[in-house]
N, C-alpha and C. Protein backbone atom coordinates (compact mmCIF):
# COMPACT_ATOMS: atom_id res chain seq x y z
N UNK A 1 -7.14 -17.12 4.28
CA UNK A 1 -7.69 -15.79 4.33
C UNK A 1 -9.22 -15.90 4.30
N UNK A 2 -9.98 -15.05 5.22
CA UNK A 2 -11.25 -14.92 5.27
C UNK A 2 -12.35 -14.27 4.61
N UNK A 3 -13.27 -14.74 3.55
CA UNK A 3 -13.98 -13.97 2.87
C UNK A 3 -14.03 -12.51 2.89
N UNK A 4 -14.03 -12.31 4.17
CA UNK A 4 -13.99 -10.77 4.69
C UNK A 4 -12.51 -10.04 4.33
N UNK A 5 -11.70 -10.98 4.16
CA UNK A 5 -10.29 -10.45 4.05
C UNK A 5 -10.22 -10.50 2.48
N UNK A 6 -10.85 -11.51 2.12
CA UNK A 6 -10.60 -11.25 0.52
C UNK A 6 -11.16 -10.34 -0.49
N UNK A 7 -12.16 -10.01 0.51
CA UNK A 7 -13.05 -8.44 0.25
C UNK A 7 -12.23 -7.44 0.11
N UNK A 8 -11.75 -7.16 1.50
CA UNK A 8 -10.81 -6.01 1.72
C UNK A 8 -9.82 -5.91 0.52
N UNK A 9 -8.96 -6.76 0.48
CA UNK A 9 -7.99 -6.90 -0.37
C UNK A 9 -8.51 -6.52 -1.85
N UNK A 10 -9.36 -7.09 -2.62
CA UNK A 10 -9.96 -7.01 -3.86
C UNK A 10 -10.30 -5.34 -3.55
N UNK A 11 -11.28 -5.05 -2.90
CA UNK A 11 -11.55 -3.45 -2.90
C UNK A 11 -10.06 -2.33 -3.20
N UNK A 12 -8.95 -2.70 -2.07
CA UNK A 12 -8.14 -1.92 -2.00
C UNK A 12 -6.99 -2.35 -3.31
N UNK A 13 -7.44 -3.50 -3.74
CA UNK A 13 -6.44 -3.33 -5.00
C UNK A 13 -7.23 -2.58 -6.52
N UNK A 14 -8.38 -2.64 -6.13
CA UNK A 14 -9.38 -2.32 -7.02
C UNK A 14 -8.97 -0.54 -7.15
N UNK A 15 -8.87 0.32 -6.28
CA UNK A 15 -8.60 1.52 -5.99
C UNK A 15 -6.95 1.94 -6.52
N UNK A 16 -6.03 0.95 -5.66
CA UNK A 16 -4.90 0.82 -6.65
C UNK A 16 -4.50 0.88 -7.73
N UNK A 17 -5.51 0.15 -8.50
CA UNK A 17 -5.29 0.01 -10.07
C UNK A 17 -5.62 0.46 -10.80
N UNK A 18 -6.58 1.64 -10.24
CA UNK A 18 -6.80 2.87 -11.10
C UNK A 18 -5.39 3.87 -11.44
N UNK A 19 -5.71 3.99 -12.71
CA UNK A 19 -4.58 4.88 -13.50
C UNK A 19 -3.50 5.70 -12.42
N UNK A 20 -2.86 5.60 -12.34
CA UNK A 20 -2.02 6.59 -11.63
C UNK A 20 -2.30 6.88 -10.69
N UNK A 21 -2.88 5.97 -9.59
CA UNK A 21 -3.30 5.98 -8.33
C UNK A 21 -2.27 5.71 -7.12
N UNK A 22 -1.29 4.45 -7.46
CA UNK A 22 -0.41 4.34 -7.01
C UNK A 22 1.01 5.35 -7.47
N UNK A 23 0.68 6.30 -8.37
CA UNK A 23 1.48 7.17 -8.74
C UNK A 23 1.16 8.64 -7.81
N UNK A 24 0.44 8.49 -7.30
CA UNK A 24 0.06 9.66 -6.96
C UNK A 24 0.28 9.62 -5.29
N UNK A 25 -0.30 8.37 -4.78
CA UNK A 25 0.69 8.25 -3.52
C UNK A 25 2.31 8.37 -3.46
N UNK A 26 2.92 7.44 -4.60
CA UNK A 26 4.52 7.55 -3.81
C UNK A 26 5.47 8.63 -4.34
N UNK A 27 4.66 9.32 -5.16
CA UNK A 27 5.06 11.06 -5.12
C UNK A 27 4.81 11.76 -3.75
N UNK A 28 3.67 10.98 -3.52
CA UNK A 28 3.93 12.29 -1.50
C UNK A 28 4.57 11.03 -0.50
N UNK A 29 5.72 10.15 -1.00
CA UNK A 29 5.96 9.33 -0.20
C UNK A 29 7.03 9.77 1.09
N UNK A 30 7.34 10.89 0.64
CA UNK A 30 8.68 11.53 1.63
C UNK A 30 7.72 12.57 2.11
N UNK A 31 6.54 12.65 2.13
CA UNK A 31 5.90 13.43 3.47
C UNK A 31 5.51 14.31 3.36
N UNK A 32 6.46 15.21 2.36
CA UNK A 32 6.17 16.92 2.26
C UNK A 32 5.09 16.95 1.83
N UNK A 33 4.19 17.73 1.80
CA UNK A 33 2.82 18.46 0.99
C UNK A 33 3.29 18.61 -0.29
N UNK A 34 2.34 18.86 -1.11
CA UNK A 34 2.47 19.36 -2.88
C UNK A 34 1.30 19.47 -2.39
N UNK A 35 1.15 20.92 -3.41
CA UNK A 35 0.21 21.80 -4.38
C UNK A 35 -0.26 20.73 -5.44
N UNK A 36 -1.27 21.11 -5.88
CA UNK A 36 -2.04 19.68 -7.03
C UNK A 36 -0.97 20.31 -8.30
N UNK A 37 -0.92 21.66 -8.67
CA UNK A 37 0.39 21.83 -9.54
C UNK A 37 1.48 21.07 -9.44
N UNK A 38 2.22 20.85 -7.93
CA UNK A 38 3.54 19.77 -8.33
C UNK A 38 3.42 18.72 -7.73
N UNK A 39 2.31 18.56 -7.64
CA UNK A 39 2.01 17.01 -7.79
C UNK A 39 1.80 16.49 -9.29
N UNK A 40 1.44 17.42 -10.06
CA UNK A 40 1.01 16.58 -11.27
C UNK A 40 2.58 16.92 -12.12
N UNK A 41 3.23 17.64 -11.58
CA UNK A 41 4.35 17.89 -12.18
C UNK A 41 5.36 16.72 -11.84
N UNK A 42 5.03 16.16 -10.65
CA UNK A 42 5.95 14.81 -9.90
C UNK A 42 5.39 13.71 -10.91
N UNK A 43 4.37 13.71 -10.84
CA UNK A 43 3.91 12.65 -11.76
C UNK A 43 4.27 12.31 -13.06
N UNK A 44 3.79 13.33 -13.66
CA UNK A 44 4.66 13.70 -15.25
C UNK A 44 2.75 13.86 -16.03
N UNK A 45 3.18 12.83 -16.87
CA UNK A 45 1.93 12.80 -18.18
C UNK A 45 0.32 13.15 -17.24
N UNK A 46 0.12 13.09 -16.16
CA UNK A 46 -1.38 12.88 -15.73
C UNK A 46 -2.01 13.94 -16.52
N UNK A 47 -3.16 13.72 -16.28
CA UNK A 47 -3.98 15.36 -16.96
C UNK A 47 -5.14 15.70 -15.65
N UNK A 48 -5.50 17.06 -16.03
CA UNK A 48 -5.28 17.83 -14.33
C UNK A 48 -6.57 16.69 -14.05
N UNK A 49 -7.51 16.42 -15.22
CA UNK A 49 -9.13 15.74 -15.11
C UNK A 49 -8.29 14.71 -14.21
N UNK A 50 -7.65 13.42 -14.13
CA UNK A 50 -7.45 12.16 -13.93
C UNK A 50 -6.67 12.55 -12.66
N UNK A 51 -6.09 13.19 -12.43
CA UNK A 51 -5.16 13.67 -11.02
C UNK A 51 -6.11 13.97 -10.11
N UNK A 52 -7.46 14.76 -10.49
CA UNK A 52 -8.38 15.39 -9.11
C UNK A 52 -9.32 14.14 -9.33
N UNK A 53 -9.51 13.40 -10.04
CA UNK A 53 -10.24 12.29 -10.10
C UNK A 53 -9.52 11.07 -8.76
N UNK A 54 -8.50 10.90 -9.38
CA UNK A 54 -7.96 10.05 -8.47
C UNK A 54 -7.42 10.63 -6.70
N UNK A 55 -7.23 11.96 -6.65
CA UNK A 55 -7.27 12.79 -5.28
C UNK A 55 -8.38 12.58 -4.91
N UNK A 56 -9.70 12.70 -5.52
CA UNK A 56 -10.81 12.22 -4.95
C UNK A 56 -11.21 10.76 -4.18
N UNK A 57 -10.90 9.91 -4.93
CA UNK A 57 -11.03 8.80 -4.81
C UNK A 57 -9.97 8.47 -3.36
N UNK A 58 -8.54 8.78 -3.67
CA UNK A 58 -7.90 8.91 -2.68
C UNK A 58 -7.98 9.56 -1.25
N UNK A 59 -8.65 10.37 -1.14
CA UNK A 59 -9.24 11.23 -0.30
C UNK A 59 -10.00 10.08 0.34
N UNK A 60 -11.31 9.74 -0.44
CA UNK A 60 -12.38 9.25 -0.02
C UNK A 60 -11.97 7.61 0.81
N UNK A 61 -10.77 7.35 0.67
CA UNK A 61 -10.28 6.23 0.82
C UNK A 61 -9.52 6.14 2.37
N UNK A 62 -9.48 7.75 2.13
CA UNK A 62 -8.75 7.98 3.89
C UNK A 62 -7.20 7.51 3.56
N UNK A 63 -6.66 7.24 2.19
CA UNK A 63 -5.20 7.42 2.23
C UNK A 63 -4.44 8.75 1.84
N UNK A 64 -5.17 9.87 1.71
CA UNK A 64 -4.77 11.04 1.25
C UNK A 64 -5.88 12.37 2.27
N UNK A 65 -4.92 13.64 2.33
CA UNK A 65 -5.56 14.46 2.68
C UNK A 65 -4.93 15.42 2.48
N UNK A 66 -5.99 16.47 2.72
CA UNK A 66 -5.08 18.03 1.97
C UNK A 66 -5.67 19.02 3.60
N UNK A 67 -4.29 19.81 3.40
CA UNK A 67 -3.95 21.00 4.36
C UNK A 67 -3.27 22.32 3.66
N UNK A 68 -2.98 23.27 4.59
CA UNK A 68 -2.80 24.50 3.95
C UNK A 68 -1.93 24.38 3.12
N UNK A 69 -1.16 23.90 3.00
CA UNK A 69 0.17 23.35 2.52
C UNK A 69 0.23 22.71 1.47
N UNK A 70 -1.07 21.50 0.78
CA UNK A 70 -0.92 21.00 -0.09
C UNK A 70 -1.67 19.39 0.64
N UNK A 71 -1.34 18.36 -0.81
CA UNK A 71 -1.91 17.01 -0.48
C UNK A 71 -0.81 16.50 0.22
N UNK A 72 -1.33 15.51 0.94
CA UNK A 72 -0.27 14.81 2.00
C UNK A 72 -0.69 13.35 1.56
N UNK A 73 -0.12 12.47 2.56
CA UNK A 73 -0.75 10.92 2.63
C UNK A 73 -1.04 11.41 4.10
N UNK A 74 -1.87 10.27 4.41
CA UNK A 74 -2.73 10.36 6.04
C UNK A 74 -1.84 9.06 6.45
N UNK A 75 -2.08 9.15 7.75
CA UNK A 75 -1.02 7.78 8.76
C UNK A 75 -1.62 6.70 7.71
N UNK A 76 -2.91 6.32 7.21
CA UNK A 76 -2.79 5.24 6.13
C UNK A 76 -2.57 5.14 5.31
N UNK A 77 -2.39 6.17 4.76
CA UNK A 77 -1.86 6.16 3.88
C UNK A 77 -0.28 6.11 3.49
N UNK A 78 0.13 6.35 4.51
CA UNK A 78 2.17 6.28 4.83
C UNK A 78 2.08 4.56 5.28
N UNK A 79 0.85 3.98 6.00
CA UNK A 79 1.31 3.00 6.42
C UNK A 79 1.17 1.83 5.45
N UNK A 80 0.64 2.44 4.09
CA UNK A 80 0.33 1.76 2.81
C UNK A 80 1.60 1.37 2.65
N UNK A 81 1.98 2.92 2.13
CA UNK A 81 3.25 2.98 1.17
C UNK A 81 4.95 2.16 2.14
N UNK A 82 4.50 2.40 3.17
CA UNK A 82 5.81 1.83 4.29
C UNK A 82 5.63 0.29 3.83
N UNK A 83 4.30 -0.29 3.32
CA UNK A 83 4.27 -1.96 3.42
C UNK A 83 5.10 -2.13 1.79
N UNK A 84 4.66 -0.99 1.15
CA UNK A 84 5.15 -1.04 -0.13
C UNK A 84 6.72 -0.70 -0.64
N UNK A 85 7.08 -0.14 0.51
CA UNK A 85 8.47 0.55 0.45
C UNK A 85 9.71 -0.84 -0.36
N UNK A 86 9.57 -1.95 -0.34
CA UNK A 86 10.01 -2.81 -0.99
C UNK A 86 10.25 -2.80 -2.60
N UNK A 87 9.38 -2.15 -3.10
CA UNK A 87 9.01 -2.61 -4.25
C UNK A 87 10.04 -1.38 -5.03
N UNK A 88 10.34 -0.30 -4.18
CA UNK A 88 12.03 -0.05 -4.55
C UNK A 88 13.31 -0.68 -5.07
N UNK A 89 12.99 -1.36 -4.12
CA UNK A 89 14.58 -2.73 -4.07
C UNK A 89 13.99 -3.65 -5.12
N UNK A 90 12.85 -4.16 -5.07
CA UNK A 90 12.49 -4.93 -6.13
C UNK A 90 12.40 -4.86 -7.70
N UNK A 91 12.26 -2.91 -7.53
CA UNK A 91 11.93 -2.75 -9.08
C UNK A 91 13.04 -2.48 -9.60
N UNK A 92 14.40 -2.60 -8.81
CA UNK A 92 16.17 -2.51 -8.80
C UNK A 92 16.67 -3.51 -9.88
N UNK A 93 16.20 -4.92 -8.94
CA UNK A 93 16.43 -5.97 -9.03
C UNK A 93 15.87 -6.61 -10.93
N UNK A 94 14.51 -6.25 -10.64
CA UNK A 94 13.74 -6.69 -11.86
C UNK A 94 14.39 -5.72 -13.09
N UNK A 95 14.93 -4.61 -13.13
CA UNK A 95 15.23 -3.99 -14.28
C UNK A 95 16.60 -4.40 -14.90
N UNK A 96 17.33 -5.00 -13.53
CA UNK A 96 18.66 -5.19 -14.18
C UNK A 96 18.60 -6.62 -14.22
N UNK A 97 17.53 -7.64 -14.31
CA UNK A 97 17.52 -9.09 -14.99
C UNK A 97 16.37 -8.67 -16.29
N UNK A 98 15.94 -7.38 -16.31
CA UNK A 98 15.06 -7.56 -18.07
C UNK A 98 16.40 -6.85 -18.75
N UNK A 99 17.27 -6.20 -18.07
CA UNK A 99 18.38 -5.47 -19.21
C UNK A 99 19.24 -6.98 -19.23
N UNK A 100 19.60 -8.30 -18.54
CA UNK A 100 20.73 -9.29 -19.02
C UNK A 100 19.90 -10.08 -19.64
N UNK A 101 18.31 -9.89 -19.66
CA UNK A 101 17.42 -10.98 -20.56
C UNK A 101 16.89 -10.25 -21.79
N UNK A 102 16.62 -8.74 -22.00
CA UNK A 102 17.38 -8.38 -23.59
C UNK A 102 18.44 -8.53 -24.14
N UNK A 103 19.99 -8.32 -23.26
CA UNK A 103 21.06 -9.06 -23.71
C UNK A 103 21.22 -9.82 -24.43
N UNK A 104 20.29 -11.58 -23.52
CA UNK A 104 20.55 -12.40 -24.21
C UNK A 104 19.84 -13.02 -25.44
N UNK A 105 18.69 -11.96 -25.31
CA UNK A 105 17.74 -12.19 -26.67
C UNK A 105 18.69 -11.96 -28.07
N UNK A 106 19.41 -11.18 -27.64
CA UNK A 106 20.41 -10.00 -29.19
C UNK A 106 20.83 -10.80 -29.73
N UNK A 107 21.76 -11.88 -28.50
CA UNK A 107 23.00 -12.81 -29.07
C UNK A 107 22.44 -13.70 -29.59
């Protein structure tokens, strides 16, 4: 990977790893619009400060945009979450080997 690529990458995980950033995309992952009301209601705990904080940021990132309708993801923002769409099946996988590896902590 090329300096330039390791840029990219570090930036866009840098944006990621802000609080509930990646929470806030794969709540609009099925497309529909939300109102910043049920968006923060999809989310759960956010507080309204950290939700328009991170819509901002998201915005500014060109993976989010808002219409009459509410916040959306933008084509990059779907084409984020489509690379991420895995991590479904993965987070399947990982919950039901930490529930047979508390199991075997008990015994």
């Amino acid at each position: 990977m090329s300096a330039k690529e390791n840029v990219a990458v570090g930036q866009l995980l840098e944006l990621l790893e802000s609080r509930y950033a990646l929470r806030v995309l794969w709540a609009l992952k099925d497309g529909h619009p939300q109102t910043f009301r049920l968006l923060q209601d999809s989310i759960g705990s956010i507080t309204p400060n950290t939700l328009n904080t991170r819509i901002k940021e998201l915005r500014a990132a060109g993976l989010l945009g808002h219409g009459g309708d509410g916040y959306t993801v933008t084509t990059l923002g779907a084409d984020l979450l489509k690379r991420l769409n895995d991590l479904q099946a993965f987070a399947g996988k990982w919950a039901v080997s930490q529930t047979k590896a508390s199991a075997v902590k008990k015994t």
